[in-house]
Protein backbone atom coordinates (compact mmCIF):
# COMPACT_ATOMS: atom_id res chain seq x y z
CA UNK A 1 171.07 62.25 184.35
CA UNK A 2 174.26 63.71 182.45
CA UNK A 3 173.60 67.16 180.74
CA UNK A 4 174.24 67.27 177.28
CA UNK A 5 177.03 69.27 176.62
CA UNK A 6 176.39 71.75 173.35
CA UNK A 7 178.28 70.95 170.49
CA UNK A 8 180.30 73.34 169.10
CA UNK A 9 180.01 74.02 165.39
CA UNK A 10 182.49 76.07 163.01
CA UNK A 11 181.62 78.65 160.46
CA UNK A 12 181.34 76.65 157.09
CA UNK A 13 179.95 73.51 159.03
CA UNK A 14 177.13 71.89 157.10
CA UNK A 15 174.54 71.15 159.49
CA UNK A 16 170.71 69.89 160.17
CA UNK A 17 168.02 71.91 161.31
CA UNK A 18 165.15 69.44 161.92
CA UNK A 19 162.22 71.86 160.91
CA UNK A 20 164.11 72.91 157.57
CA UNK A 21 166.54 70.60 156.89
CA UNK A 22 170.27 71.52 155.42
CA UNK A 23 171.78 74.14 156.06
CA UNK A 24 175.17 75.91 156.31
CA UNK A 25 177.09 77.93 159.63
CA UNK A 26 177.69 81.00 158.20
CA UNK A 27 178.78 83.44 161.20
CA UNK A 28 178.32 82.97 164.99
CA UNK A 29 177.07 86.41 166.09
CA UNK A 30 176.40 87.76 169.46
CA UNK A 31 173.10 90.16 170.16
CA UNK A 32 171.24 91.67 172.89
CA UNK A 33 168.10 90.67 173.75
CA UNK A 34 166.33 92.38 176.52
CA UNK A 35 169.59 93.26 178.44
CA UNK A 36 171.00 89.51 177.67
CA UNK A 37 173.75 89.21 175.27
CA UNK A 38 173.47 85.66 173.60
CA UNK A 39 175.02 83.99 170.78
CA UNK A 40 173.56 82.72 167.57
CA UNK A 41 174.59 80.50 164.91
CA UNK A 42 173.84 82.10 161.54
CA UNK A 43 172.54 79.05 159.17
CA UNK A 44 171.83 80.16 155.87
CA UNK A 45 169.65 77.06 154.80
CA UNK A 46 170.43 75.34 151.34
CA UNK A 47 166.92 75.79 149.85
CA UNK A 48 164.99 79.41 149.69
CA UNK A 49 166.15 82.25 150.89
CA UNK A 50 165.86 81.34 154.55
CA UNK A 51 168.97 82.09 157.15
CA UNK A 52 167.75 81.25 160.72
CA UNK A 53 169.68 82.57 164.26
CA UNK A 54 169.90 79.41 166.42
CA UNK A 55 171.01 80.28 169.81
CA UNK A 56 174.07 78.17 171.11
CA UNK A 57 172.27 77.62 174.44
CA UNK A 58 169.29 76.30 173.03
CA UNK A 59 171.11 74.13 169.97
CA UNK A 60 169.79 71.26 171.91
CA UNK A 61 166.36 71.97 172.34
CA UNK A 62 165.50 72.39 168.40
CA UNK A 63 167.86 69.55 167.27
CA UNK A 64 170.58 71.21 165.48
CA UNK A 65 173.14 68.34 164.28
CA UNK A 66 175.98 67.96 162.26
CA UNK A 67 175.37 66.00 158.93
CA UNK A 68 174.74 62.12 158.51
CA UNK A 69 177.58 59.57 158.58
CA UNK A 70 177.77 57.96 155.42
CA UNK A 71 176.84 54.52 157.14
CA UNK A 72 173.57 56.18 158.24
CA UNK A 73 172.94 57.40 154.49
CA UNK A 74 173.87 53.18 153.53
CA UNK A 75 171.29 52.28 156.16
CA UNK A 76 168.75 54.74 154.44
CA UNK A 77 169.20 53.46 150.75
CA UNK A 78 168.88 50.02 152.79
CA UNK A 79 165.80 51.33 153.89
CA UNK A 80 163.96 52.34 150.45
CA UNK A 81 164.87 49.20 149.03
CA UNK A 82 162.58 47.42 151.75
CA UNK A 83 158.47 47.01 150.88
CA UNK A 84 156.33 50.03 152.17
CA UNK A 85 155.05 49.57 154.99
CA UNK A 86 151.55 50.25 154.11
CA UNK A 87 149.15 51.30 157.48
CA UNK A 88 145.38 50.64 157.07
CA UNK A 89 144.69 53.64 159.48
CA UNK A 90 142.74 57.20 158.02
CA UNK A 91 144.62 59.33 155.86
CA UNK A 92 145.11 61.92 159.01
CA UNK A 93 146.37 60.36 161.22
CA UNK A 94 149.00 58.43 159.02
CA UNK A 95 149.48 62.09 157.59
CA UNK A 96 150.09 63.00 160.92
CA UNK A 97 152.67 60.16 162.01
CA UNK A 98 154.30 61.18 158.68
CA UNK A 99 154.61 64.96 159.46
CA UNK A 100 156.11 63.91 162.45
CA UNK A 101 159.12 61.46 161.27
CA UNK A 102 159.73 64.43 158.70
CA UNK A 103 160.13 67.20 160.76
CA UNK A 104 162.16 64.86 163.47
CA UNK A 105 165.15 65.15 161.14
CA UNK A 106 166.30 61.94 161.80
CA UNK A 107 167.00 60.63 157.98
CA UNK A 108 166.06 57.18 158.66
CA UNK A 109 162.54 58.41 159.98
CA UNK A 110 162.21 60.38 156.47
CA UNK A 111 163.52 57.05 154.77
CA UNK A 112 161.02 55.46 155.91
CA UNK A 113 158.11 58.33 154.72
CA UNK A 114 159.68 58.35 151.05
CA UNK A 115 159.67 54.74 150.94
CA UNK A 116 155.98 54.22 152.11
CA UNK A 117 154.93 57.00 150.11
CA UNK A 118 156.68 56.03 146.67
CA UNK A 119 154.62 55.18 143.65
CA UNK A 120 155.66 53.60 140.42
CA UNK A 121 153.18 54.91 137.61
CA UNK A 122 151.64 51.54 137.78
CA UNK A 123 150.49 51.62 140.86
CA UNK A 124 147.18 53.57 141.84
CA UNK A 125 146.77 57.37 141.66
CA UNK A 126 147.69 59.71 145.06
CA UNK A 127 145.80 62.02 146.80
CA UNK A 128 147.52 65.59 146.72
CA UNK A 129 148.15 65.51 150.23
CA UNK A 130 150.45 62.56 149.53
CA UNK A 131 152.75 63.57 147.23
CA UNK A 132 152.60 66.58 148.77
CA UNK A 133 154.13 64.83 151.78
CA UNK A 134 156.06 62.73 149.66
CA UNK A 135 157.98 65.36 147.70
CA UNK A 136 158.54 67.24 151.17
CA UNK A 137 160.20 64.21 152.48
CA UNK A 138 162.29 63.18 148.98
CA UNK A 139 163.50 67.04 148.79
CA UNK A 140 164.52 66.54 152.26
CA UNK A 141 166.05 63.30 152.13
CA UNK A 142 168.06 64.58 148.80
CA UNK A 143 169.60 67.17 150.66
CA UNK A 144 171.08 65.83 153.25
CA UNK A 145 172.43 63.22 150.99
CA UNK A 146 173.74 65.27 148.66
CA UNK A 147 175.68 66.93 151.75
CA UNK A 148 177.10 63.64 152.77
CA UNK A 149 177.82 62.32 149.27
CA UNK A 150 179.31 65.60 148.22
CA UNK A 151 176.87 66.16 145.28
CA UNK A 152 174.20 67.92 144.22
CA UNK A 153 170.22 67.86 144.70
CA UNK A 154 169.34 66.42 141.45
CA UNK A 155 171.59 63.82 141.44
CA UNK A 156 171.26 62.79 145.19
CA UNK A 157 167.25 62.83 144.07
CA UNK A 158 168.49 60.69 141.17
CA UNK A 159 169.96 58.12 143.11
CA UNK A 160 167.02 57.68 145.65
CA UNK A 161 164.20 57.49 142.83
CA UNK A 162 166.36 55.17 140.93
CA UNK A 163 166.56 53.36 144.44
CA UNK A 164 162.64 53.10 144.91
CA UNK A 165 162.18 52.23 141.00
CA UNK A 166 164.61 49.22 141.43
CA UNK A 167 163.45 47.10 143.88
């Protein structure tokens, strides 16, 4: 088995953060914690008011990654044009499965959530829970495509709703 070596990332780097999403490297910083000085990645993240410390020895562990390649964003948009996949299972457990491709931070997983979880307003009403879900996964989808595509939120949002109304 070959250990991952850490990646090193730069102040100003755009990055992922699987539990939050985008985010930016704003400062490496070193602190003590109980007698062991460690080093942090600063990552102010795009949407709140949030900044999270990462350390660099545990980068791996949580999933920290530099943005999408451009082809993986093509293979998304490939993605939402395709027909839901539509799962006769309960409501929790698909909920579940959901929560779980979000919060991977792989963008094709959340592709795939936005795309099952799209409704035209012809098609039957949601639950809450859904679009709950669904606007989770869209906002995070948006954001890491707007990094990519060097744009902005609402237009990146633009282009994936215009995506899903299209096909």
């Amino acid at each position: 088995m070959k250990s991952k070596k850490n990646k090193e990332f730069k102040i100003g780097e755009i990055v992922v953060y699987p539990k939050h999403g985008v985010g930016e490297i704003i400062k490496i910083e070193s602190m003590e914690v109980s007698s062991i000085k460690t080093k942090f990645y600063v990552v102010k993240m795009e949407q709140g008011k949030l900044t999270i410390r990462v350390p660099l020895d545990k980068q791996n562990e949580v999933g920290l990654r530099k943005i999408s390649s451009k082809k993986i964003i093509e293979e998304v948009f490939n993605i939402l044009k395709l027909k839901p996949k539509i799962r006769r299972i309960m409501w929790s457990r698909r909920a579940q499965e959901y929560d779980t491709k979000i919060f991977s931070g792989d963008p094709i997983k959340i592709g795939e959530v936005v795309r099952d979880l799209f409704r035209k307003s012809s098609q039957p009403e949601q639950s809450y829970s859904e679009r709950q879900m669904f606007q989770v996964a869209l906002e995070r989808l948006a954001r890491e495509v707007a990094a990519v595509e060097k744009t902005d939120y609402f237009q990146a949002t633009e282009k994936i709703e215009t995506t899903l109304y299209n096909k």
